[in-house]
PDB file of N, CA and C in Angstrom:
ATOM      1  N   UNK A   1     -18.839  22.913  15.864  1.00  0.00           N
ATOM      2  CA  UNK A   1     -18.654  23.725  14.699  1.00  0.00           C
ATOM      3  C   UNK A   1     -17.740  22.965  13.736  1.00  0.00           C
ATOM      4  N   UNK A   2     -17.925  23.155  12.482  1.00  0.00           N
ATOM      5  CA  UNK A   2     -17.340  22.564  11.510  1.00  0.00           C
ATOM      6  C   UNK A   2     -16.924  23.577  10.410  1.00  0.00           C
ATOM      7  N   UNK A   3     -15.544  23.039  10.188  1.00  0.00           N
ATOM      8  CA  UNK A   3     -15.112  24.144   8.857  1.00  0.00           C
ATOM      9  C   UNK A   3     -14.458  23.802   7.938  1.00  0.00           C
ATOM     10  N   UNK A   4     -14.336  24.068   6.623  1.00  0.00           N
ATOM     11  CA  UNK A   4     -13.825  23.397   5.629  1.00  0.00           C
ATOM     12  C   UNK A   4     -13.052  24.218   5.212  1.00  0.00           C
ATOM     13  N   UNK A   5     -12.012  24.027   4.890  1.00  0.00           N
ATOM     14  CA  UNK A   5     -10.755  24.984   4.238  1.00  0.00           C
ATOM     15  C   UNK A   5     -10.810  24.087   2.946  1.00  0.00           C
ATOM     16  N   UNK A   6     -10.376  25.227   2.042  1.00  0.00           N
ATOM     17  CA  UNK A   6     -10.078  24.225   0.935  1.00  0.00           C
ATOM     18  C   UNK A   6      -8.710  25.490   0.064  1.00  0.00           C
ATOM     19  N   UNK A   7      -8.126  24.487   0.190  1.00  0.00           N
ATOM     20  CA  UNK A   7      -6.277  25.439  -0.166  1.00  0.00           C
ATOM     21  C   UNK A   7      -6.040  25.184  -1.630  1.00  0.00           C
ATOM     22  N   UNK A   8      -5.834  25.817  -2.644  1.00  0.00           N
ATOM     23  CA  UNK A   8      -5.459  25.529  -3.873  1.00  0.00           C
ATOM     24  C   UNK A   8      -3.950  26.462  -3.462  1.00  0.00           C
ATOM     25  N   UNK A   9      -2.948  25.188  -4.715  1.00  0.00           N
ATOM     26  CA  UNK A   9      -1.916  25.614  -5.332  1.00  0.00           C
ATOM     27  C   UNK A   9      -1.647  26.220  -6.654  1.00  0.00           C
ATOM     28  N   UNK A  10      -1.251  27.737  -7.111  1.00  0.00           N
ATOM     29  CA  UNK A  10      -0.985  27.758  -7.911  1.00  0.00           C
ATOM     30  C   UNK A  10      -0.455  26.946  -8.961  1.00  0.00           C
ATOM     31  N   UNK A  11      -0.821  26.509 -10.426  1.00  0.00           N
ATOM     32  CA  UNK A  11       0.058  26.160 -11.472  1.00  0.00           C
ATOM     33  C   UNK A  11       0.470  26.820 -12.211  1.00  0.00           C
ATOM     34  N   UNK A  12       0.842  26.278 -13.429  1.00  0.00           N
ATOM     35  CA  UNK A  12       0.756  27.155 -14.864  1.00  0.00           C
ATOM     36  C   UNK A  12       1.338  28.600 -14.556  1.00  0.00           C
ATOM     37  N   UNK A  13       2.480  28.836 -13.699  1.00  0.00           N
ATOM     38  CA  UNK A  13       2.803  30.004 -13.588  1.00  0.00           C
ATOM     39  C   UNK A  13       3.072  30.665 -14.430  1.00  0.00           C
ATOM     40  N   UNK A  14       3.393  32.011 -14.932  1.00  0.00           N
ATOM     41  CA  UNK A  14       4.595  32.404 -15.621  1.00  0.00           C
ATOM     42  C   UNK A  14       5.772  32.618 -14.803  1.00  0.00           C
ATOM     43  N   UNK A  15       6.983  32.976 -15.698  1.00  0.00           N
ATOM     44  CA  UNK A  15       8.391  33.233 -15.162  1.00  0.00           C
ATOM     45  C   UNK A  15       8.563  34.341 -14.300  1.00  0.00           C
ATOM     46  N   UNK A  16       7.373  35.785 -14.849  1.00  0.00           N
ATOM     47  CA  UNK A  16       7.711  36.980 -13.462  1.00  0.00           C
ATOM     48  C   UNK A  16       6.737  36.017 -12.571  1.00  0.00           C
ATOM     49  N   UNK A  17       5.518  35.466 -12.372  1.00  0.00           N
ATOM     50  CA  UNK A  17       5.237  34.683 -10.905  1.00  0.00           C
ATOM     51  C   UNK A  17       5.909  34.007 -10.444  1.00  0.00           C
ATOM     52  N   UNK A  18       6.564  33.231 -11.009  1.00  0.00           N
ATOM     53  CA  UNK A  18       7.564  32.464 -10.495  1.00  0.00           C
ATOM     54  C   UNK A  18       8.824  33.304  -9.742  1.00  0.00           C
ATOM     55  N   UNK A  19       9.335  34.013 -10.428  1.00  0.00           N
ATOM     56  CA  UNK A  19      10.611  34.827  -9.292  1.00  0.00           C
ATOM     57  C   UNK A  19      10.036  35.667  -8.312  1.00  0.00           C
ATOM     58  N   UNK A  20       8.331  36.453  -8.622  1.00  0.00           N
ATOM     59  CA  UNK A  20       8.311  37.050  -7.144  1.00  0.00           C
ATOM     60  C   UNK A  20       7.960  36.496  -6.201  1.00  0.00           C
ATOM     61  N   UNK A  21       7.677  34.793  -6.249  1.00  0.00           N
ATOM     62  CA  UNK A  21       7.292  33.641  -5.380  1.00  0.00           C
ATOM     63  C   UNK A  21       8.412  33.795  -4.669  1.00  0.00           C
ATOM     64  N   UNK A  22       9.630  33.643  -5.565  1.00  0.00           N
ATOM     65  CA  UNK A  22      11.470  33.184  -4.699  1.00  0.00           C
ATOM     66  C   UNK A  22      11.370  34.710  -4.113  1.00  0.00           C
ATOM     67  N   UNK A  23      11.218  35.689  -4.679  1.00  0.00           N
ATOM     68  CA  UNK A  23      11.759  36.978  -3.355  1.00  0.00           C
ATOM     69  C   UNK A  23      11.132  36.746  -2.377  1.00  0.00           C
ATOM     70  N   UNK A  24       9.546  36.441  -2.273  1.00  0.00           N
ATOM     71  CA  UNK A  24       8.933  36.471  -1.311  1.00  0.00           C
ATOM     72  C   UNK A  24       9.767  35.219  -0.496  1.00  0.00           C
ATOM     73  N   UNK A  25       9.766  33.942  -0.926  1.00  0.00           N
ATOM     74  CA  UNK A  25      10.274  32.976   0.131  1.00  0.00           C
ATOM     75  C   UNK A  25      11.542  33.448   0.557  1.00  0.00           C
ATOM     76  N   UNK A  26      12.695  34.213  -0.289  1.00  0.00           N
ATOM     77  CA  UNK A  26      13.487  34.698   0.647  1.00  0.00           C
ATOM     78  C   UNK A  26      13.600  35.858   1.804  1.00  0.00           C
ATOM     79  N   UNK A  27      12.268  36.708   1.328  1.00  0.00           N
ATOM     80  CA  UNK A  27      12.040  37.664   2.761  1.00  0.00           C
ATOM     81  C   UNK A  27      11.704  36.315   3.983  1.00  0.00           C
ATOM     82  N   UNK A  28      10.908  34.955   3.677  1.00  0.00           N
ATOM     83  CA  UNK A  28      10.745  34.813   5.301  1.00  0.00           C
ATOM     84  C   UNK A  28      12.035  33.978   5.346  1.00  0.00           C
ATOM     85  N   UNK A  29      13.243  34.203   5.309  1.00  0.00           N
ATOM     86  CA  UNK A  29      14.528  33.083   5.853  1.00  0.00           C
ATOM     87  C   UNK A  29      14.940  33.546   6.757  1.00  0.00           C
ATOM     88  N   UNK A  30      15.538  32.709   7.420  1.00  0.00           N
ATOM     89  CA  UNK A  30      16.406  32.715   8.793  1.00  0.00           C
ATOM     90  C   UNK A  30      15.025  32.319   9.704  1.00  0.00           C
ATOM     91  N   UNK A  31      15.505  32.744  10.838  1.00  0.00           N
ATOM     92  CA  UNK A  31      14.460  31.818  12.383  1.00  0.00           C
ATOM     93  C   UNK A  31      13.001  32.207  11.956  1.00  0.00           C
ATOM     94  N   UNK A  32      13.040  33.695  11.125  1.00  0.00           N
ATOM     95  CA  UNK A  32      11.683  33.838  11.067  1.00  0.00           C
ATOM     96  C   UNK A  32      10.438  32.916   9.853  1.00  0.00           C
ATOM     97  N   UNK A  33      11.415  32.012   9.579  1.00  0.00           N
ATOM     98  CA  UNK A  33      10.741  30.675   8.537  1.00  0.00           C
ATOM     99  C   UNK A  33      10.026  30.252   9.252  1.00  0.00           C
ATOM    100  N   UNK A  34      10.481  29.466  10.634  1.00  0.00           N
ATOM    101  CA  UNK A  34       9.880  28.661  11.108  1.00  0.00           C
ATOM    102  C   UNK A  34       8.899  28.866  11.558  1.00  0.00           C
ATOM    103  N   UNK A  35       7.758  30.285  11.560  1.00  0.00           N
ATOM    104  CA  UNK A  35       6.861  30.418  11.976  1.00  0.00           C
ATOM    105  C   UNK A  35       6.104  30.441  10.628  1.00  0.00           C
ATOM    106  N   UNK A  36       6.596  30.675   9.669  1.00  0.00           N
ATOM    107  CA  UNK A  36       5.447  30.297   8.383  1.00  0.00           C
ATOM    108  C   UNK A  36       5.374  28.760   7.881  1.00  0.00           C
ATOM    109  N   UNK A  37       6.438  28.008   8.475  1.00  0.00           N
ATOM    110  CA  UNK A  37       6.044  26.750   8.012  1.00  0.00           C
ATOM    111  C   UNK A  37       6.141  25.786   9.328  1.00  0.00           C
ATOM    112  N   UNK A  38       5.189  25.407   9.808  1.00  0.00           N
ATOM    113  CA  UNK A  38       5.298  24.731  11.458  1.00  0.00           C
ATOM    114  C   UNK A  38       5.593  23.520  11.401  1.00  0.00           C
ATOM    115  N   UNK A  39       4.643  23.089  10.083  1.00  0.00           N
ATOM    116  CA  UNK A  39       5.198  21.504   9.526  1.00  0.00           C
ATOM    117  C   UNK A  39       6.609  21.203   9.411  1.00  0.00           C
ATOM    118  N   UNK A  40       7.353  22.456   8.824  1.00  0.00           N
ATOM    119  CA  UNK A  40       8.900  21.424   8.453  1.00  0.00           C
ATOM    120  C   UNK A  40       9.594  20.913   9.734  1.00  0.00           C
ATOM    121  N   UNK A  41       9.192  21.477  10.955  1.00  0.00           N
ATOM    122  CA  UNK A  41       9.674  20.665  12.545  1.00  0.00           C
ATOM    123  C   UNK A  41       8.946  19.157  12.461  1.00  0.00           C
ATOM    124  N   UNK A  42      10.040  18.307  12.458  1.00  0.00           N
ATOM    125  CA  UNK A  42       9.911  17.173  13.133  1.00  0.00           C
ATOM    126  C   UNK A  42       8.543  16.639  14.260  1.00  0.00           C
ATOM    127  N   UNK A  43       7.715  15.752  14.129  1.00  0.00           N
ATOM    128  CA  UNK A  43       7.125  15.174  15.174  1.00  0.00           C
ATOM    129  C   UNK A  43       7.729  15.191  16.765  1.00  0.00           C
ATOM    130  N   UNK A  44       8.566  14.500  16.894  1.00  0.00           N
ATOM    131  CA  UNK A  44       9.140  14.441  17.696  1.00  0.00           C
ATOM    132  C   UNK A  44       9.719  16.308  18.518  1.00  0.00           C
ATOM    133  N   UNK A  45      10.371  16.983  17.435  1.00  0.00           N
ATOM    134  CA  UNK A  45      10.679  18.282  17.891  1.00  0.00           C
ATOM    135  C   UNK A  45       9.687  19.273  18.222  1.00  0.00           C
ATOM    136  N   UNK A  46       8.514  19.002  17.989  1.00  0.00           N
ATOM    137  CA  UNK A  46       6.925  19.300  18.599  1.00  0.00           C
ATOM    138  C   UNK A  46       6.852  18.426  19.940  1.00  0.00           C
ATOM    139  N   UNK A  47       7.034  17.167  20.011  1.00  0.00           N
ATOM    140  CA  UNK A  47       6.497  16.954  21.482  1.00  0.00           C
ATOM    141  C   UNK A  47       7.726  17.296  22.617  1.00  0.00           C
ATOM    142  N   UNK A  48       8.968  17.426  21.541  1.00  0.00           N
ATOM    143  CA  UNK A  48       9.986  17.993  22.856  1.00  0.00           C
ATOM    144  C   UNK A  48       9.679  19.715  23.375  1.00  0.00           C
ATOM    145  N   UNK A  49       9.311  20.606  21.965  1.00  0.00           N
ATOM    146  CA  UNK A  49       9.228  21.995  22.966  1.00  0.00           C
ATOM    147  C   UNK A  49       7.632  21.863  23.286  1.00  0.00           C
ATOM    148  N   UNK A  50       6.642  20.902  23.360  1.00  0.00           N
ATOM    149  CA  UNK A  50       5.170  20.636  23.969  1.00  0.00           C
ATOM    150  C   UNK A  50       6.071  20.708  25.273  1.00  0.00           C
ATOM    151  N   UNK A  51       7.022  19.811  25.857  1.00  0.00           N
ATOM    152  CA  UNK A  51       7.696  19.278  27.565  1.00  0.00           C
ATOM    153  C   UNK A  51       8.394  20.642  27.941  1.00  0.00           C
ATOM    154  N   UNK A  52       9.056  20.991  27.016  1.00  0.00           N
ATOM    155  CA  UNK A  52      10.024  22.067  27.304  1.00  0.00           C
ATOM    156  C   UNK A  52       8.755  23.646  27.863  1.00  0.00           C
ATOM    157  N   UNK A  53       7.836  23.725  27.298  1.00  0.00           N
ATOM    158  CA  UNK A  53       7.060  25.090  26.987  1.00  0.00           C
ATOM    159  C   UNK A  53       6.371  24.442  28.548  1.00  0.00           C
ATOM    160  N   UNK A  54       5.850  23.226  29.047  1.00  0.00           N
ATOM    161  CA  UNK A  54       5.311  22.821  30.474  1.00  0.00           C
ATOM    162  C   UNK A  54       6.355  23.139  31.293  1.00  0.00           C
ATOM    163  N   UNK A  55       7.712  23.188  31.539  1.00  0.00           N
ATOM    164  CA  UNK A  55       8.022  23.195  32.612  1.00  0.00           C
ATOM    165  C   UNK A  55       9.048  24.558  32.745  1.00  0.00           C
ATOM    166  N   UNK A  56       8.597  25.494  31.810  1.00  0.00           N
ATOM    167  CA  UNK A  56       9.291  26.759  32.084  1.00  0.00           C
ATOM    168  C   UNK A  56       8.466  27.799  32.389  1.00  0.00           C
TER     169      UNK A  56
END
């Protein structure tokens, strides 16, 4: 099976899109970020909890 995503970024905002972008990014802060952005972990901090998540 094959699938194509194709992701556009908003431009050309205006100023109210633009600040209810920032409320929204500040509802996900604290630990619960790290599940909306998986990328900002390190390579490396992926293959350490890959070892860590095997042997618990």
């Amino acid at each position: 099976m094959i699938c194509k995503l194709v992701v556009e970024t908003p431009v050309n905002l205006s100023s109210k899109q633009k600040e209810l972008l920032r409320e929204f990014e500040e509802t996900l802060g604290g630990t619960a970020a790290k599940k909306h952005k998986p990328k900002s972990e390190g390579f490396f901090d992926g293959v350490k909890k890959f070892f860590d998540d095997l042997t618990s």
